[in-house]
PDB file of N, CA and C in Angstrom:
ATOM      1  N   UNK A   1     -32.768 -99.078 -45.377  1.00  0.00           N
ATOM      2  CA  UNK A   1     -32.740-100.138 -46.357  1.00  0.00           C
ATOM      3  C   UNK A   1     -33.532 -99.752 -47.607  1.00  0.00           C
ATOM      4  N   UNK A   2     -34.547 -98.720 -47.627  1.00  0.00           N
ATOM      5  CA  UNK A   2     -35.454 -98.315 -48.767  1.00  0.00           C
ATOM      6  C   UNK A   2     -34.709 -97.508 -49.362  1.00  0.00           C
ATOM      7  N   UNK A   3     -33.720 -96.625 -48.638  1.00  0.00           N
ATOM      8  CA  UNK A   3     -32.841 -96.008 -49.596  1.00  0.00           C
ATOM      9  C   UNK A   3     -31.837 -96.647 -50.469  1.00  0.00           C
ATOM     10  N   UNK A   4     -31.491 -97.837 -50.244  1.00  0.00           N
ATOM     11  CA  UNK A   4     -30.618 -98.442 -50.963  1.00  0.00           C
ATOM     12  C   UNK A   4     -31.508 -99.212 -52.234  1.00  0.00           C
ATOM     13  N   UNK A   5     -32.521 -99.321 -51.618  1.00  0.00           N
ATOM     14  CA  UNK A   5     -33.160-100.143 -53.136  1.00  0.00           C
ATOM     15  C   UNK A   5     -33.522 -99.432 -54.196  1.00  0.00           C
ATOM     16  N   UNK A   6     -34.539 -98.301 -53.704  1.00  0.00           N
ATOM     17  CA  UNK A   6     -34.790 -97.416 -54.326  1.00  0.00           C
ATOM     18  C   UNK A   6     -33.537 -96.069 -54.347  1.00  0.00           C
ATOM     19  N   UNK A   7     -33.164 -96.080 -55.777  1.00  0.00           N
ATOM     20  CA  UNK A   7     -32.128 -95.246 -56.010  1.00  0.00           C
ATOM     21  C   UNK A   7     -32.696 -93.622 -55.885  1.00  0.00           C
ATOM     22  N   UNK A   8     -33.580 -93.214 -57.489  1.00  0.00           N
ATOM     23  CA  UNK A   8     -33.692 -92.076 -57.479  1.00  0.00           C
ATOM     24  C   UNK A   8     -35.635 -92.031 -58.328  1.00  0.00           C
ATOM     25  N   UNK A   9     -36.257 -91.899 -58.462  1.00  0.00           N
ATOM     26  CA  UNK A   9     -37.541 -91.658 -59.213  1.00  0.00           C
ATOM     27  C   UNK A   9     -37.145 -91.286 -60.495  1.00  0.00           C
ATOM     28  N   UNK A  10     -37.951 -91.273 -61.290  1.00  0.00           N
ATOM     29  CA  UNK A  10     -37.259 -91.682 -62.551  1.00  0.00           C
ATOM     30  C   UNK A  10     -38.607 -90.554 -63.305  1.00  0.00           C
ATOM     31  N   UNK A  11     -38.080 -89.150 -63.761  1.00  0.00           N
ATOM     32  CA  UNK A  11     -39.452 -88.091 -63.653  1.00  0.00           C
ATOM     33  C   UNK A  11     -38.649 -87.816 -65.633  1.00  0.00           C
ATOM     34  N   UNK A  12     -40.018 -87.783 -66.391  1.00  0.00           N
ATOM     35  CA  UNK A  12     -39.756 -88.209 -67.722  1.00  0.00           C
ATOM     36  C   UNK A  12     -41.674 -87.896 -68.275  1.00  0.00           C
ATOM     37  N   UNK A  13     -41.463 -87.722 -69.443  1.00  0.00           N
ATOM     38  CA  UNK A  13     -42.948 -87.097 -69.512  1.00  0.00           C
ATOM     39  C   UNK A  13     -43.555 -88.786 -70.013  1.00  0.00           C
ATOM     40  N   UNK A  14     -43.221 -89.754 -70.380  1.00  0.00           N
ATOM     41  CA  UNK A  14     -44.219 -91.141 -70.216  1.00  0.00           C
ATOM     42  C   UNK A  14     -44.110 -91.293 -68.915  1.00  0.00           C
ATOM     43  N   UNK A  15     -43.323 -91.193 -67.668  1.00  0.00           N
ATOM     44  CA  UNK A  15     -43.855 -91.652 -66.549  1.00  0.00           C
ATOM     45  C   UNK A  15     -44.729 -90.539 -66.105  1.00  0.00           C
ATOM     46  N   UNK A  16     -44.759 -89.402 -66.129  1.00  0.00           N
ATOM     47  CA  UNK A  16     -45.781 -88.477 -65.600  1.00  0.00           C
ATOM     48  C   UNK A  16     -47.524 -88.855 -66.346  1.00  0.00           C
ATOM     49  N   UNK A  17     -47.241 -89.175 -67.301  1.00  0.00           N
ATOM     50  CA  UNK A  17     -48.470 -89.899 -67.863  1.00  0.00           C
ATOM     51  C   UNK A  17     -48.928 -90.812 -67.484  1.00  0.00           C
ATOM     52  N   UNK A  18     -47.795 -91.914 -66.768  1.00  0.00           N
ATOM     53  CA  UNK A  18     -48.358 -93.339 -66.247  1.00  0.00           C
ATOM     54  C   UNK A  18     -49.059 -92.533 -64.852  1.00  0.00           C
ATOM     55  N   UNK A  19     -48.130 -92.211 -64.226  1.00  0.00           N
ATOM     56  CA  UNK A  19     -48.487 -91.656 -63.164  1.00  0.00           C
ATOM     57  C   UNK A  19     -50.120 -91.143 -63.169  1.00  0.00           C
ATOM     58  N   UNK A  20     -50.148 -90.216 -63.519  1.00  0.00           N
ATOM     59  CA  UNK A  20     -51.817 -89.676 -63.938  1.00  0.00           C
ATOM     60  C   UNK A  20     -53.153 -89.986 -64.257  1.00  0.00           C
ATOM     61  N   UNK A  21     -52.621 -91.487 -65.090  1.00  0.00           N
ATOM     62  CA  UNK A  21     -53.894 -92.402 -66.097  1.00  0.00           C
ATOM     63  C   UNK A  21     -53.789 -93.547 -65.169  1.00  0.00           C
ATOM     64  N   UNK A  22     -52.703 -94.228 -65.207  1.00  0.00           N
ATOM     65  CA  UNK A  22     -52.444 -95.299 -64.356  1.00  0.00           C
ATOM     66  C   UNK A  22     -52.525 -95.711 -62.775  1.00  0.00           C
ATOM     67  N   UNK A  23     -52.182 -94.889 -62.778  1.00  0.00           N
ATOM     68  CA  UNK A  23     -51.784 -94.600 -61.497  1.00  0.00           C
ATOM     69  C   UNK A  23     -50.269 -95.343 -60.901  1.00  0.00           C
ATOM     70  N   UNK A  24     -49.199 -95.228 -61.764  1.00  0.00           N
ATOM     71  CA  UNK A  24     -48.084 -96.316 -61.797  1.00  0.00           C
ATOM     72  C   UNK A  24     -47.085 -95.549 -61.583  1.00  0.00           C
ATOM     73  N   UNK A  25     -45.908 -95.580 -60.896  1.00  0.00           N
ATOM     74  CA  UNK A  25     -44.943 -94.910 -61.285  1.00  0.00           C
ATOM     75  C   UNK A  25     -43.452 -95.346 -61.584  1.00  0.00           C
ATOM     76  N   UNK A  26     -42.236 -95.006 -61.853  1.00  0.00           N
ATOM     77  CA  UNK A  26     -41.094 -94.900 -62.214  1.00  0.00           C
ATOM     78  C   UNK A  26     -40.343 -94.901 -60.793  1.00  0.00           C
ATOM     79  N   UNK A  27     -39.324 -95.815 -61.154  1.00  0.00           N
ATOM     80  CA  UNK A  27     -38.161 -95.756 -60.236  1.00  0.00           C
ATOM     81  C   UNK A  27     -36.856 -96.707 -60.386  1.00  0.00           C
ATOM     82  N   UNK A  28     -35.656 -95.779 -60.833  1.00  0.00           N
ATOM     83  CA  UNK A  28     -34.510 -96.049 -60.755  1.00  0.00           C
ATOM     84  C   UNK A  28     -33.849 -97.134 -59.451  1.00  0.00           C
ATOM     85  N   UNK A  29     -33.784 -97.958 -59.747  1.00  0.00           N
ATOM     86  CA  UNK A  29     -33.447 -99.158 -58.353  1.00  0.00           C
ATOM     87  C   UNK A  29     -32.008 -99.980 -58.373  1.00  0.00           C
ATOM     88  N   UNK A  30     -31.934-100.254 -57.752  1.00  0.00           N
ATOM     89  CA  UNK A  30     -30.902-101.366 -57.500  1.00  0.00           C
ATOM     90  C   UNK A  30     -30.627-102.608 -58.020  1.00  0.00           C
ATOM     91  N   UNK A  31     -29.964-103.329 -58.569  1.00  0.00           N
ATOM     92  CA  UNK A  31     -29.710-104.509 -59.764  1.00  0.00           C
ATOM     93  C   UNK A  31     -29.716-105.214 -59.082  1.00  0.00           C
ATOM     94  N   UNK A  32     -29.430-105.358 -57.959  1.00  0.00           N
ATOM     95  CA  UNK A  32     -30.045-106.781 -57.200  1.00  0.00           C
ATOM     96  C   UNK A  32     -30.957-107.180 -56.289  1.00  0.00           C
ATOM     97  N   UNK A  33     -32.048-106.360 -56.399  1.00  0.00           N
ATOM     98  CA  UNK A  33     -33.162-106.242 -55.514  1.00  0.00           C
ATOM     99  C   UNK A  33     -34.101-107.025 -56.588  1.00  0.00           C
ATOM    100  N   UNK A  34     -35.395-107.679 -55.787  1.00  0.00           N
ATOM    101  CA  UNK A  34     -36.236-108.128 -56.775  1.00  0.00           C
ATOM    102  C   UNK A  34     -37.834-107.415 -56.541  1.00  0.00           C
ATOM    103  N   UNK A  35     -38.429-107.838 -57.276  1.00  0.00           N
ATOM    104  CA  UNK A  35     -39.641-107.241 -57.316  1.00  0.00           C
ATOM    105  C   UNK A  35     -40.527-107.196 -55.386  1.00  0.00           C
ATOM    106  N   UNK A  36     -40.234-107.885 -54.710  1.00  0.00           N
ATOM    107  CA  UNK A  36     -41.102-108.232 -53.383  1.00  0.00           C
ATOM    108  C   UNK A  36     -40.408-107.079 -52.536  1.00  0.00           C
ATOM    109  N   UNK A  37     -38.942-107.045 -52.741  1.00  0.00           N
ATOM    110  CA  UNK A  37     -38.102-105.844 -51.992  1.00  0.00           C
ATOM    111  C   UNK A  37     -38.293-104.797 -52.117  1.00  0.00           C
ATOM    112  N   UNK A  38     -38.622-104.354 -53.718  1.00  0.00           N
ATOM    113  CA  UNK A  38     -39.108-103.102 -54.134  1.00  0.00           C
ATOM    114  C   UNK A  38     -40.587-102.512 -53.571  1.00  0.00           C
ATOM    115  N   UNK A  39     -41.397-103.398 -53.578  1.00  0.00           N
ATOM    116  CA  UNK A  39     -42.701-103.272 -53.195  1.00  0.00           C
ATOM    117  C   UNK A  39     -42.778-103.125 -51.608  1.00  0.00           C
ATOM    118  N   UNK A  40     -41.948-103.862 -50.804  1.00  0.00           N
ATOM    119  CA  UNK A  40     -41.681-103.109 -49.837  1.00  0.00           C
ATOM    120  C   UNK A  40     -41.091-102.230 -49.331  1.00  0.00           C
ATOM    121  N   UNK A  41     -39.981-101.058 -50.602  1.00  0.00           N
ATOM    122  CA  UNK A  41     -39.333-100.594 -49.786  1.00  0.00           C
ATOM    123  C   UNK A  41     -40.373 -99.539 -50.337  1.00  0.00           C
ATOM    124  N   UNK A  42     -41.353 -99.304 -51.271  1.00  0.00           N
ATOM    125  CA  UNK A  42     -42.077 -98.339 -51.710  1.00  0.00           C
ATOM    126  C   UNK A  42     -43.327 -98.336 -50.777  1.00  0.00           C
ATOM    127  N   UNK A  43     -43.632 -99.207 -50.287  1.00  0.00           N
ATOM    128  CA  UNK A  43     -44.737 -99.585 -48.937  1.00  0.00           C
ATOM    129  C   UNK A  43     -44.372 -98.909 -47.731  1.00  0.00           C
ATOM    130  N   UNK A  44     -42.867 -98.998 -47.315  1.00  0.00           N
ATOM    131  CA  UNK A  44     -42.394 -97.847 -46.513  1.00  0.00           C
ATOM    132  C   UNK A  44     -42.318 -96.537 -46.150  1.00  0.00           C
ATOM    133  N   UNK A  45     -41.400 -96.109 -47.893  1.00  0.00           N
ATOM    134  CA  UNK A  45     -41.408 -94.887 -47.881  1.00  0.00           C
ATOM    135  C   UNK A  45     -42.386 -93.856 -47.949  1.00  0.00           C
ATOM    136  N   UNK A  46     -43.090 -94.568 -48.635  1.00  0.00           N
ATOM    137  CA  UNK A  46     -44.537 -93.393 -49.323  1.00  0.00           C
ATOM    138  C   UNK A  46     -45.880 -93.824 -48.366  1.00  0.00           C
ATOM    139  N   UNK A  47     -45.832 -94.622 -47.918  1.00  0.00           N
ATOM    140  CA  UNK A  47     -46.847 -95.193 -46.961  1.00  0.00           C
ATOM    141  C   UNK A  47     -48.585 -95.728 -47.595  1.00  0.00           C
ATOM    142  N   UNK A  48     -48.331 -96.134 -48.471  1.00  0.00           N
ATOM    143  CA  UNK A  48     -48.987 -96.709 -49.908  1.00  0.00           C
ATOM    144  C   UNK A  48     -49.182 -98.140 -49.582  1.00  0.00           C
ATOM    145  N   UNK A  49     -49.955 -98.414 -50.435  1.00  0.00           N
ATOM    146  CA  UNK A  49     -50.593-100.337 -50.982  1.00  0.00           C
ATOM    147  C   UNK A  49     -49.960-100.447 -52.236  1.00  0.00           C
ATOM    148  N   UNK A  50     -48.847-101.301 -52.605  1.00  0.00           N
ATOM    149  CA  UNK A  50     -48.830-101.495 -53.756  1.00  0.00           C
ATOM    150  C   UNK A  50     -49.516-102.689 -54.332  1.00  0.00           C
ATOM    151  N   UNK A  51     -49.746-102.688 -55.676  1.00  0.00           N
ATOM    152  CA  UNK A  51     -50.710-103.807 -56.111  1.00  0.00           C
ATOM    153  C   UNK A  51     -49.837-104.510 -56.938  1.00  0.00           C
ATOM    154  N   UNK A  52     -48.683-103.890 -57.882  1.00  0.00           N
ATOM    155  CA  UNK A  52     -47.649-104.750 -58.910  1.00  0.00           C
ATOM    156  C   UNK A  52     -46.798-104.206 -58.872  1.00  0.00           C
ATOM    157  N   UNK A  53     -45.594-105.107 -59.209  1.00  0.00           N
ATOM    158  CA  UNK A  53     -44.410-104.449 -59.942  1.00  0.00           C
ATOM    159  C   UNK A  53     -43.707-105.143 -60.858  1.00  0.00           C
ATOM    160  N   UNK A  54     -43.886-103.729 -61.659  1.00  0.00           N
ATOM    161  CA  UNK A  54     -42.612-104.283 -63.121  1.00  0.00           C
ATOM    162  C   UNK A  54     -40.942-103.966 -62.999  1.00  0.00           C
ATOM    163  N   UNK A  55     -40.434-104.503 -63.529  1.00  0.00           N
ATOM    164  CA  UNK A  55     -39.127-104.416 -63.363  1.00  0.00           C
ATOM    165  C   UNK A  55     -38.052-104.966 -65.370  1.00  0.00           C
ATOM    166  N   UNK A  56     -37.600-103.926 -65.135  1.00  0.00           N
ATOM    167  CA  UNK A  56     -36.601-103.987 -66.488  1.00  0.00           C
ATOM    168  C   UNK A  56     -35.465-103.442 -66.836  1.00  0.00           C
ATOM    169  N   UNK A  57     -34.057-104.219 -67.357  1.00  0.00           N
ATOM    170  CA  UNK A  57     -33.107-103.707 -67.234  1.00  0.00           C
ATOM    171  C   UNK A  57     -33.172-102.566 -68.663  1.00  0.00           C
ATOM    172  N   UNK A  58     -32.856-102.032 -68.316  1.00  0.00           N
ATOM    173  CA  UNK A  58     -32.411-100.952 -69.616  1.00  0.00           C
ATOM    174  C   UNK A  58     -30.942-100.959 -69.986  1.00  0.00           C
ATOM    175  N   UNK A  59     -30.267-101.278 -71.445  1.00  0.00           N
ATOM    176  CA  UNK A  59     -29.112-101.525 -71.609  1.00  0.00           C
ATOM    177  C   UNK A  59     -28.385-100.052 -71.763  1.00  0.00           C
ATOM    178  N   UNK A  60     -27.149-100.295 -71.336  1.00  0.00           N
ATOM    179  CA  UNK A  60     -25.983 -98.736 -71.255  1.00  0.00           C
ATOM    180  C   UNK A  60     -26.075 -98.587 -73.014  1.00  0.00           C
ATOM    181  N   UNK A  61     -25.900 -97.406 -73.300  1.00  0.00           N
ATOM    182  CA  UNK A  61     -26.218 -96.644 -74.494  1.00  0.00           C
ATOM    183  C   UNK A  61     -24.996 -95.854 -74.672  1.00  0.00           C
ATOM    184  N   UNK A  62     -24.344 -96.243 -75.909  1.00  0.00           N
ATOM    185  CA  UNK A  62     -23.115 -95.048 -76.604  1.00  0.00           C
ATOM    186  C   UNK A  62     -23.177 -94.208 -76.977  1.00  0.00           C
ATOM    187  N   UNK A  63     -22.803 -93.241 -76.224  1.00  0.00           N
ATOM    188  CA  UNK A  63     -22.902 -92.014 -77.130  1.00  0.00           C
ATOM    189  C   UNK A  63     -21.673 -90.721 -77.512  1.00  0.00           C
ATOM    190  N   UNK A  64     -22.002 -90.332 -78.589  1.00  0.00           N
ATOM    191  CA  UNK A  64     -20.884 -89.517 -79.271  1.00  0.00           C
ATOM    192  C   UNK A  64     -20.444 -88.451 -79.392  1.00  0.00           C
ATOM    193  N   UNK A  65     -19.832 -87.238 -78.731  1.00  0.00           N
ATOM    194  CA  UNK A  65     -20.031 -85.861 -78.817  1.00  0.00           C
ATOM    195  C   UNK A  65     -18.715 -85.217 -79.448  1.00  0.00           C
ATOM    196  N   UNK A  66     -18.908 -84.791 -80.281  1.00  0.00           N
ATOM    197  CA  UNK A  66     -18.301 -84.168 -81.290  1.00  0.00           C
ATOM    198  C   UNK A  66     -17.581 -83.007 -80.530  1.00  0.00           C
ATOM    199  N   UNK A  67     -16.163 -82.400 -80.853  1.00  0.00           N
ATOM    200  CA  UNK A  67     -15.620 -81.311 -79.990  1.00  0.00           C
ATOM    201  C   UNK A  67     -14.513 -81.238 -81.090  1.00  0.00           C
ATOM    202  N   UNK A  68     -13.751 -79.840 -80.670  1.00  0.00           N
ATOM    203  CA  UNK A  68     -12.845 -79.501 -81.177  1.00  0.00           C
ATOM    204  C   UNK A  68     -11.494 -80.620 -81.476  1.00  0.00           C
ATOM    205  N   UNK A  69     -11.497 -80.907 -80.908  1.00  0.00           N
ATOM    206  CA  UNK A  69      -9.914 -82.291 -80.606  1.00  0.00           C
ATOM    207  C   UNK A  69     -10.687 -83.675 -81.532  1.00  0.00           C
ATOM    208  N   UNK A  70     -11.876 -83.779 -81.978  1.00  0.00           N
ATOM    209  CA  UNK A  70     -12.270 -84.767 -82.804  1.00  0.00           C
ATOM    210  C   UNK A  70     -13.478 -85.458 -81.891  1.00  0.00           C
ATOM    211  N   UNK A  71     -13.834 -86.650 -81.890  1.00  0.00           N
ATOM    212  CA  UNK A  71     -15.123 -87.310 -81.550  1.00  0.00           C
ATOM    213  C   UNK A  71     -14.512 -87.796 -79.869  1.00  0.00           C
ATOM    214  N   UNK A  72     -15.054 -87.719 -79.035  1.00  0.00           N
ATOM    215  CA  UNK A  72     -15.576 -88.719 -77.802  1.00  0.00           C
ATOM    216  C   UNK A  72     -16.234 -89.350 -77.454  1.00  0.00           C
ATOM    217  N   UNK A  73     -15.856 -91.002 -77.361  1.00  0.00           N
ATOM    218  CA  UNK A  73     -17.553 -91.383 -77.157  1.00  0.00           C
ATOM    219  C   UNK A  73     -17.812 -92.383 -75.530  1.00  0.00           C
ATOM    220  N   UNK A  74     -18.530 -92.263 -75.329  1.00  0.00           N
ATOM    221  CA  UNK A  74     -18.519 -92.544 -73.733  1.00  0.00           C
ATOM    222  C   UNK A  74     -19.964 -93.532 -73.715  1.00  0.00           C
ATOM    223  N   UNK A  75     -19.988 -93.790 -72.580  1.00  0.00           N
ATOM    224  CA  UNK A  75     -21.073 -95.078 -72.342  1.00  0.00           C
ATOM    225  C   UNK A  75     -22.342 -94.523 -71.455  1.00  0.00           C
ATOM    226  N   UNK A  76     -23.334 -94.569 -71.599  1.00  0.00           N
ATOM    227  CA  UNK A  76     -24.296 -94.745 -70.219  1.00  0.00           C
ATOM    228  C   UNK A  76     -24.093 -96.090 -69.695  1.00  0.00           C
ATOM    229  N   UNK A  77     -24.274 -96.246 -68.342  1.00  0.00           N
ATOM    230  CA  UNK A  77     -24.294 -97.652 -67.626  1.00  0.00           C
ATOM    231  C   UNK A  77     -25.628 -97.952 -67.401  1.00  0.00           C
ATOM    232  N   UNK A  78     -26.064 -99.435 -67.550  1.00  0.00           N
ATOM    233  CA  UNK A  78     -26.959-100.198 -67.569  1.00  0.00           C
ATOM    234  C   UNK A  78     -27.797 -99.767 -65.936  1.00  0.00           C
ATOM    235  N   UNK A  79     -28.428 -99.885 -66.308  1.00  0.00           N
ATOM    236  CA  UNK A  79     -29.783 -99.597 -64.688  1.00  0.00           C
ATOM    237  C   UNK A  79     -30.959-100.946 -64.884  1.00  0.00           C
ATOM    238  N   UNK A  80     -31.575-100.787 -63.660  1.00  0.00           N
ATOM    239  CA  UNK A  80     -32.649-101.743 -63.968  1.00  0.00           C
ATOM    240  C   UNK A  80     -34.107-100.461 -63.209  1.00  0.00           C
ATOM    241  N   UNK A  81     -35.141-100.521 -63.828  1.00  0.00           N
ATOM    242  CA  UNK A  81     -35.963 -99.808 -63.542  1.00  0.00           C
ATOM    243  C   UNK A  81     -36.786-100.475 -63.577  1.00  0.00           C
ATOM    244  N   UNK A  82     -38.077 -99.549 -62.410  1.00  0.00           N
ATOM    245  CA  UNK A  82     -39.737-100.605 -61.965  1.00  0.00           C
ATOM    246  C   UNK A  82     -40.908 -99.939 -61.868  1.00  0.00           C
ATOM    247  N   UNK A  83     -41.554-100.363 -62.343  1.00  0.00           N
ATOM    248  CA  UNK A  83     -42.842 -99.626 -62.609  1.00  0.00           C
ATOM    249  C   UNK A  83     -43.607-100.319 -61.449  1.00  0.00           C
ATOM    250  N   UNK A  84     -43.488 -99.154 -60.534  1.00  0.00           N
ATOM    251  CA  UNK A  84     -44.893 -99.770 -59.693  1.00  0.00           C
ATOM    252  C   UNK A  84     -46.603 -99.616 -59.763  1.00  0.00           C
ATOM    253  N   UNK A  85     -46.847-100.231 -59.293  1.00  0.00           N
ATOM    254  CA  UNK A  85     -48.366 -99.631 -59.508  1.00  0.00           C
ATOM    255  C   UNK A  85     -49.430 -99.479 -57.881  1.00  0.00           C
ATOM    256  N   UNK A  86     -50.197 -98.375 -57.573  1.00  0.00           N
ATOM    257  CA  UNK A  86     -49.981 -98.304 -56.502  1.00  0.00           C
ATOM    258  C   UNK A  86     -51.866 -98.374 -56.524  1.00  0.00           C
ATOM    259  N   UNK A  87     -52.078 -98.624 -55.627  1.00  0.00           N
ATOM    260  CA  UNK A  87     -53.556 -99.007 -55.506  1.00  0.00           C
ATOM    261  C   UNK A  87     -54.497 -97.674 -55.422  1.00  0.00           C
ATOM    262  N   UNK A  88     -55.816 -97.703 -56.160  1.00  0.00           N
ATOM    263  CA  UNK A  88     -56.740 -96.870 -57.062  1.00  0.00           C
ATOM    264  C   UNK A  88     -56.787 -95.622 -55.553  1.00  0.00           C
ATOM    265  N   UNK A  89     -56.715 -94.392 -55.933  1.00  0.00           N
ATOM    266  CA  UNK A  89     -57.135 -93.724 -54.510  1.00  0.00           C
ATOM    267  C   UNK A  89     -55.848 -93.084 -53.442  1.00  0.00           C
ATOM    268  N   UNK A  90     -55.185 -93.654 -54.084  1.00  0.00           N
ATOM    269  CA  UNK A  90     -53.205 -93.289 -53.550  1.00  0.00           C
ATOM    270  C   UNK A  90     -52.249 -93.063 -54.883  1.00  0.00           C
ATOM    271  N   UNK A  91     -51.584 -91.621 -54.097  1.00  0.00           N
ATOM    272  CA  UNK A  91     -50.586 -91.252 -54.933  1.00  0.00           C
ATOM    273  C   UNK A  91     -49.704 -90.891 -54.171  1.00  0.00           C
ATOM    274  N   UNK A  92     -48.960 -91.410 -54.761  1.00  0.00           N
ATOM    275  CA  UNK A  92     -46.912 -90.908 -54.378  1.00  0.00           C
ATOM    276  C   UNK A  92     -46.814 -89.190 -54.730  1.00  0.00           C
ATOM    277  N   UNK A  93     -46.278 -88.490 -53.749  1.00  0.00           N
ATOM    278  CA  UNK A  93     -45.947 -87.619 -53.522  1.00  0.00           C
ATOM    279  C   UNK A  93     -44.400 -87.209 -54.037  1.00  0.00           C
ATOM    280  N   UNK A  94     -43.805 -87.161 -54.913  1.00  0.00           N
ATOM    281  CA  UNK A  94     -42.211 -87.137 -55.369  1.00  0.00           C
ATOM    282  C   UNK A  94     -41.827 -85.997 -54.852  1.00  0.00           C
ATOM    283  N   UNK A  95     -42.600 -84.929 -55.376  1.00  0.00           N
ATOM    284  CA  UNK A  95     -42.142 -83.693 -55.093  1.00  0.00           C
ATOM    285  C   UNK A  95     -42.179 -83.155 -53.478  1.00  0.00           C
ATOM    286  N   UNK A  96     -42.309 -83.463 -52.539  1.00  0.00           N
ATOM    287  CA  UNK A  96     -42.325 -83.306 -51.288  1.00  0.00           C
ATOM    288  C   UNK A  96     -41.106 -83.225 -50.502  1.00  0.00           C
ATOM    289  N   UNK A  97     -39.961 -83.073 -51.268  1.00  0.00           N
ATOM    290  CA  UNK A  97     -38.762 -82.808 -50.274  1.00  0.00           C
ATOM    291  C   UNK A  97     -38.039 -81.764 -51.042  1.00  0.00           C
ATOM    292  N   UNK A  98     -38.724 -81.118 -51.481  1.00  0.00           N
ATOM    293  CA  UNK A  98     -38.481 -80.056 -52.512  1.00  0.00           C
ATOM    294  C   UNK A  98     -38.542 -79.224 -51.651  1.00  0.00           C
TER     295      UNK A  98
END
């Protein structure tokens, strides 16, 4: 069930910063999960205390790529992403199935 909420980690040089200072991290999720689901499915996986979570949709974005045959322009699709925050003394491990 944690795999379905939590999609994919979301690795970007402002979340590696939250990550570090904050102690918060990034994650690509599921549009119909809410903040209490998330916090537990990240309580699961990583075996962590979480203390908050943010949550925000990010809107799909157009974009345009120029080619021989003339312009294409195609869509990103909308996601909702969550900033967790994980209690002082614990860190999420991402890279561990590497």
């Amino acid at each position: 069930m944690a795999k379905q909420i939590l999609i994919k980690p979301i690795i970007t040089e402002k979340a590696e910063t939250l990550s570090e200072k904050r102690n918060q991290y990034s994650f690509k999720v599921d549009k119909e999960s809410n903040k209490v689901e998330i916090a537990k499915a990240v309580e699961s996986m990583f075996n962590v205390n979480v203390v908050s979570v943010n949550t925000v949709i990010t809107p799909g974005k157009i974009k345009i790529k120029g080619t021989r045959s003339g312009y294409r322009k195609g869509v990103l699709a909308p996601y909702k992403k969550a900033i967790v925050t994980v209690e002082a003394g614990q860190k999420i491990d991402l890279y561990a199935d590497i």
